[in-house]
Protein backbone atom coordinates (compact mmCIF):
# COMPACT_ATOMS: atom_id res chain seq x y z
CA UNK A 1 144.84 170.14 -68.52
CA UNK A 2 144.82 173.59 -70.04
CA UNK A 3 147.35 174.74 -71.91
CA UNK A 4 148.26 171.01 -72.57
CA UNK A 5 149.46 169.77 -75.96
CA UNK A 6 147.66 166.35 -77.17
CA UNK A 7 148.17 164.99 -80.69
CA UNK A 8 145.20 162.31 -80.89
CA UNK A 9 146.01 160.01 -83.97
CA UNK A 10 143.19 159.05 -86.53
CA UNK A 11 140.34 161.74 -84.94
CA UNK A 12 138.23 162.84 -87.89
CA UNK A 13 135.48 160.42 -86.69
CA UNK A 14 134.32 158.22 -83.64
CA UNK A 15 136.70 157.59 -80.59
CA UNK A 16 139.61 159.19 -82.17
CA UNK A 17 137.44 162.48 -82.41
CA UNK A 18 135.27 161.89 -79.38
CA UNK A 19 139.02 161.53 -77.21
CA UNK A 20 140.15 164.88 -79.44
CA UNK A 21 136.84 166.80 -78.76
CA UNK A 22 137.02 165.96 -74.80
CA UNK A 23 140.67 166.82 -74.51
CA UNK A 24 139.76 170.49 -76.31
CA UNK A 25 136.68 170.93 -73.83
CA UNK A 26 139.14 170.03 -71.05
CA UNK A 27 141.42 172.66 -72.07
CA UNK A 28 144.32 171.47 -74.22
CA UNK A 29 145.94 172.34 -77.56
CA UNK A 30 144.66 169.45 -79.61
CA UNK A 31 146.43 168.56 -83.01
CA UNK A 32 143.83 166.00 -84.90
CA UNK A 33 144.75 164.08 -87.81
CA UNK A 34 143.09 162.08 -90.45
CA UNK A 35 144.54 161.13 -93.92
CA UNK A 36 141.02 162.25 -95.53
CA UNK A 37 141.41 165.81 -95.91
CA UNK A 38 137.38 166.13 -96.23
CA UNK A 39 136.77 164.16 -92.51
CA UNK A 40 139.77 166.11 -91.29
CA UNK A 41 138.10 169.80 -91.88
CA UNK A 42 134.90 169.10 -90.63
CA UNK A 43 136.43 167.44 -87.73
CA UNK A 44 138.41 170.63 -87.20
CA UNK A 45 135.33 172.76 -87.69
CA UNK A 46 133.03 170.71 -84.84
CA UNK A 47 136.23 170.70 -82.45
CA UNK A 48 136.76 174.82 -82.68
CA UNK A 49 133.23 174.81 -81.35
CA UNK A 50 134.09 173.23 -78.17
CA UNK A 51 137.25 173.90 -77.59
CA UNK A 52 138.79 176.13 -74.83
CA UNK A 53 142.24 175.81 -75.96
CA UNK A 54 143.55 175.93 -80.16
CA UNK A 55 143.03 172.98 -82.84
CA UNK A 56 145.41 172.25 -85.34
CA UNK A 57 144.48 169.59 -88.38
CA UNK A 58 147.07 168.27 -90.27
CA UNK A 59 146.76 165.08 -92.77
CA UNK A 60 148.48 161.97 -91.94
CA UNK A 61 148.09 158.32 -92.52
CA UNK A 62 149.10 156.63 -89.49
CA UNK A 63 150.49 153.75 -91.47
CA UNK A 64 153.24 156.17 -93.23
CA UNK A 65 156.33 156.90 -91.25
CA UNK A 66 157.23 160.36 -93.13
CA UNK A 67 153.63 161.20 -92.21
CA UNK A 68 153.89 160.61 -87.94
CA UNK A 69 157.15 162.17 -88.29
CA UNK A 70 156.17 165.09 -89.93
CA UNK A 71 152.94 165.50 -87.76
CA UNK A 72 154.96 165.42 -84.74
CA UNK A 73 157.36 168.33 -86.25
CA UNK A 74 154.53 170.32 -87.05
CA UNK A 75 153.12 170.38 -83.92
CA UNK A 76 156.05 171.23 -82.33
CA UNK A 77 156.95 173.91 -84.64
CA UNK A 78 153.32 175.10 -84.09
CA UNK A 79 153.34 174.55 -80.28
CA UNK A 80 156.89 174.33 -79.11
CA UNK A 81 156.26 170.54 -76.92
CA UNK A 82 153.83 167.74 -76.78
CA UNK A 83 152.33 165.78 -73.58
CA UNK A 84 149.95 164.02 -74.31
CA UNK A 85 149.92 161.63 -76.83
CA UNK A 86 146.72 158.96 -77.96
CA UNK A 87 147.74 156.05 -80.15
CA UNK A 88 144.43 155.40 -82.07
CA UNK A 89 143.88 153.80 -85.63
CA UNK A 90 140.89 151.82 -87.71
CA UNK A 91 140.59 148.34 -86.79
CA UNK A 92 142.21 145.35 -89.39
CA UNK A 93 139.71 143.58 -91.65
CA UNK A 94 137.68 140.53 -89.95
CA UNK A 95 138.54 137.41 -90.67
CA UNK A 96 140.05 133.95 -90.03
CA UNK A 97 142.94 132.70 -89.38
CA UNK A 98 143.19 131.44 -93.58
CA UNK A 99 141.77 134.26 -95.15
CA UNK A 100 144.79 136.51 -94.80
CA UNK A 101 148.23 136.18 -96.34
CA UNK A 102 151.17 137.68 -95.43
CA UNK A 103 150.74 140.94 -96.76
CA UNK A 104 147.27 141.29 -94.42
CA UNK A 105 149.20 140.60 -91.32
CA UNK A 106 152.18 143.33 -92.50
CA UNK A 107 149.50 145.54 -93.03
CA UNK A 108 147.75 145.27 -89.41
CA UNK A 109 151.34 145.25 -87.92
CA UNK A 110 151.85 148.89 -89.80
CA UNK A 111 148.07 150.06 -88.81
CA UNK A 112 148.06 149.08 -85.39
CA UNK A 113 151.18 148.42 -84.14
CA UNK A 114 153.83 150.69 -85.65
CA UNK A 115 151.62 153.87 -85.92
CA UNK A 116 152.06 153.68 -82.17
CA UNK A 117 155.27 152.67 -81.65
CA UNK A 118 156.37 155.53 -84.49
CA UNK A 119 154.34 158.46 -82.79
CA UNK A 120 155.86 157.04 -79.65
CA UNK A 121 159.53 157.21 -80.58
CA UNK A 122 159.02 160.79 -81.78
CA UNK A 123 157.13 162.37 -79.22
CA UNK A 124 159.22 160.79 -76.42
CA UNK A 125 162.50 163.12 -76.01
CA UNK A 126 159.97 166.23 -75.51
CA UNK A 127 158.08 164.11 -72.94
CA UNK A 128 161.41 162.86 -71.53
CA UNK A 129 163.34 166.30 -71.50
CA UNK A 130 160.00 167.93 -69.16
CA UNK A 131 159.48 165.07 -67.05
CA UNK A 132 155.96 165.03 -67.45
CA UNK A 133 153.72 162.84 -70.70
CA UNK A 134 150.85 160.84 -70.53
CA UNK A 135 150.64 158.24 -73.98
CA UNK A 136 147.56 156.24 -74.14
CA UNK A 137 146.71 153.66 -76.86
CA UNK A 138 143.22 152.58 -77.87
CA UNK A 139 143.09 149.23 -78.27
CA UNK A 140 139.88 146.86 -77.80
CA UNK A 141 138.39 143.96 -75.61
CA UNK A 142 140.10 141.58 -77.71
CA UNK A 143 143.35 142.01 -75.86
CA UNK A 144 141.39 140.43 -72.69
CA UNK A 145 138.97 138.41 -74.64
CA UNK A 146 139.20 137.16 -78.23
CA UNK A 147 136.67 138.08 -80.98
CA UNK A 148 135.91 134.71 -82.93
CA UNK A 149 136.65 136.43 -86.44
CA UNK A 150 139.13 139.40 -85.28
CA UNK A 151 142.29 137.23 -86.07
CA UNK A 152 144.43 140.22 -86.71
CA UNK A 153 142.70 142.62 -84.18
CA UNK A 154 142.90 139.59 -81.33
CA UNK A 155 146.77 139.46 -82.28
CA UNK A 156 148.53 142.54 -83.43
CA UNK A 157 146.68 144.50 -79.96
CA UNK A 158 148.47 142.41 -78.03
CA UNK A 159 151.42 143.61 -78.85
CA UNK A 160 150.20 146.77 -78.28
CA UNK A 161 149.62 145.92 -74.50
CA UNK A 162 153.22 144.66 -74.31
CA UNK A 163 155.02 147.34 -75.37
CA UNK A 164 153.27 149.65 -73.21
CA UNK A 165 153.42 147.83 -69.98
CA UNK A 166 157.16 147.68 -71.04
CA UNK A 167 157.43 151.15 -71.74
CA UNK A 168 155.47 151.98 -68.27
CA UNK A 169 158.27 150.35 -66.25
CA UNK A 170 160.95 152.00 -68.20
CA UNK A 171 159.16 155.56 -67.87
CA UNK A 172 157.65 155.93 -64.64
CA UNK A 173 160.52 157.96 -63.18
CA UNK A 174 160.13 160.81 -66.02
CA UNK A 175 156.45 161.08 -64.73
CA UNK A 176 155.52 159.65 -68.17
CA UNK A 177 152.24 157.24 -67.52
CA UNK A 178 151.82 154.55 -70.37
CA UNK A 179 148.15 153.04 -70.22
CA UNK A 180 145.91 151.50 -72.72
CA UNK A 181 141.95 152.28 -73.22
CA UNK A 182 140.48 149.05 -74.55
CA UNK A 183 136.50 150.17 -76.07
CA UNK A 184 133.65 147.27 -75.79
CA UNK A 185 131.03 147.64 -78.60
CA UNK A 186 130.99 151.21 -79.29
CA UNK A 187 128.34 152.79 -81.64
CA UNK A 188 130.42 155.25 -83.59
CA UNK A 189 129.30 156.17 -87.13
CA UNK A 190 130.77 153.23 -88.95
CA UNK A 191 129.12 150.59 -86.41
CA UNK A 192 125.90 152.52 -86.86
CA UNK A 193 126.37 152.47 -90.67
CA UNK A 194 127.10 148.74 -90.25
CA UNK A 195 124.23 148.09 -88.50
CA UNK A 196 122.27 149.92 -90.40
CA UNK A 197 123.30 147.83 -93.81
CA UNK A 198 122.99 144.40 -91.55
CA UNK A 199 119.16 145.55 -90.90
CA UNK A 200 118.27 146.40 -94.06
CA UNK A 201 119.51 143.22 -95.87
CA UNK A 202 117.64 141.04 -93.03
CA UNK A 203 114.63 143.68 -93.26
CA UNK A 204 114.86 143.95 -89.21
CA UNK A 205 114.82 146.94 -86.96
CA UNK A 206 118.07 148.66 -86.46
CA UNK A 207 117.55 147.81 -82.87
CA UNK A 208 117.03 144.76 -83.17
CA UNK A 209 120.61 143.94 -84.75
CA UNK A 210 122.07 146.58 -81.57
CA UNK A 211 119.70 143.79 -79.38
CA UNK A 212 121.66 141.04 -80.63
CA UNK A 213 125.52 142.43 -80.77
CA UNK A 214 124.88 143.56 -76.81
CA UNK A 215 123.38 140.34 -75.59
CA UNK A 216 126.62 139.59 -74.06
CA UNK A 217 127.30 143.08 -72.47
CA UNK A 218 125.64 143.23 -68.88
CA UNK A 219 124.68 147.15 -69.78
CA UNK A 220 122.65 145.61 -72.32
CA UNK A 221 123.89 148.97 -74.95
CA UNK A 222 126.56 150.09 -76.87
CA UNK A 223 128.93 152.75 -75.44
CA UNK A 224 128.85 156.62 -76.94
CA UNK A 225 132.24 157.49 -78.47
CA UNK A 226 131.98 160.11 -75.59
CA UNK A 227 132.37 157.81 -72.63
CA UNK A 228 135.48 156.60 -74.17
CA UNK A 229 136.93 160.09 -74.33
CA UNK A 230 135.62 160.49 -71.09
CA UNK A 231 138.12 157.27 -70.31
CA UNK A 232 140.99 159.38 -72.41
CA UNK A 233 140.96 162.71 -70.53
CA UNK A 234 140.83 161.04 -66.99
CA UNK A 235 144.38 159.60 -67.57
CA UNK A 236 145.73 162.50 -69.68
CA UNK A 237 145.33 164.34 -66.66
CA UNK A 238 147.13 164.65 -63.50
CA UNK A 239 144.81 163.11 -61.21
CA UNK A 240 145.72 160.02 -63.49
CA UNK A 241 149.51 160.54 -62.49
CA UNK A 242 149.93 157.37 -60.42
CA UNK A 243 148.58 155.04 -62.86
CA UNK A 244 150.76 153.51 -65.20
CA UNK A 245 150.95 150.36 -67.14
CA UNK A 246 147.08 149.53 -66.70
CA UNK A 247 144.63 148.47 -69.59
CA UNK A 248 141.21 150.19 -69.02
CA UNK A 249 138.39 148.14 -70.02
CA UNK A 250 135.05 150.59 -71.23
CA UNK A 251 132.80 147.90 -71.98
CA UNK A 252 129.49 147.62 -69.93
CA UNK A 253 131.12 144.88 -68.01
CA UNK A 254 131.39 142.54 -71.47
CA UNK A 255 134.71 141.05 -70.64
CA UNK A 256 133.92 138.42 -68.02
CA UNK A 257 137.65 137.58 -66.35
CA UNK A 258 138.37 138.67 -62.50
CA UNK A 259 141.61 140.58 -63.46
């Protein structure tokens, strides 16, 4: 992977950063964005410690068009290509199915949906013109088994999923791979500061309320945001080459279904 170019979208904090800071330790050019300029510089700082290869940090929010355009410019102004690209963005509120008009679907459709099919469209002539790319998208177990009150996130990854098993088929003969990463219950910093609030307001043990979200995940724990980057890097590289079109489940063996 050195000498590699990644852009990983929305990697000031947890999996976004922990797929951006394995990526660097592998050896690639890593361009990390973040539309707090705050998050972004001490993300930037943290990475330059690791990495083997250069970090740039530009601002973007991934639900502005102008903003994946001109992230994608700069980096190739900056670094001349891209190949590997990782679709990542906050999750949608939770919720049911009534609490959200339309302007909370349109919303989740911008977040989650077109911030990858955007970065996608712009990074894809490089990727095309050198035969080689590698675009993964972070999605979530919801794709293979629904959340009770992720409405939005149970929906709009979906579509996600479809568009890059599409996209796979179309690709494969530019040696562009396509794959999704779908996280179980991962303890980044705002699932630990979650916890933390839920335990305080019930005046319980922070592990107790970890005890209770894992009950249904056969590792009995949370993943690190590492393991997921872990995840990232393997298909960003080339031993990853022949798989395309696949959804990788990280999640301690939570989802339940044969295939």
């Amino acid at each position: 992977m050195k000498g590699k170019i990644a852009i990983v979208a929305a990697s000031s904090k947890g999996i976004g950063l922990a797929a951006a800071k394995k990526l660097a330790e592998e050896g690639a050019n890593v361009v990390i964005c973040s539309r707090n300029e705050e998050n972004l510089r001490i993300a930037e700082t943290e990475l330059k410690k690791v990495s083997i290869g250069e970090v740039l940090a530009i601002k973007c929010d991934v639900t502005q068009k102008a903003d994946i355009e001109s992230l994608v410019d700069k980096t190739v102004d900056h670094f001349g290509t891209v190949h590997i690209l990782v679709n990542n963005a906050g999750g949608p509120p939770a919720g049911y199915f009534e609490d959200f008009d339309d302007d909370a679907w349109f919303k989740a459709f911008e977040l989650n949906f077109m911030s990858a099919v955007r970065f996608i469209r712009k990074v894809l002539p490089l990727m095309k013109s050198q035969k080689w790319g590698r675009i993964i998208n972070i999605t979530s177990v919801t794709v293979k088994q629904p959340i009770d009150n992720l409405i939005l996130s149970n929906s709009i990854r979906m579509a996600v999923v479809g568009l890059a098993k599409t996209l796979a088929l179309q690709l494969a003969e530019y040696n562009i791979t396509v794959n999704n990463i779908a996280p179980g219950y991962t303890l980044t910093s705002r699932v630990r500061s979650l916890v933390e609030t839920r335990a305080k307001e019930r005046g319980v043990e922070f592990e107790k309320i970890v005890e209770e979200l894992v009950k249904e995940v056969p590792a009995k724990r949370m993943a690190d945001p590492s393991e997921i980057g872990n995840a990232v890097a393997f298909l960003a590289s080339e031993a990853a080459g022949y798989i395309t079109g696949v959804t990788l489940f990280v999640d301690g063996g939570y989802v339940k279904a044969t295939l």
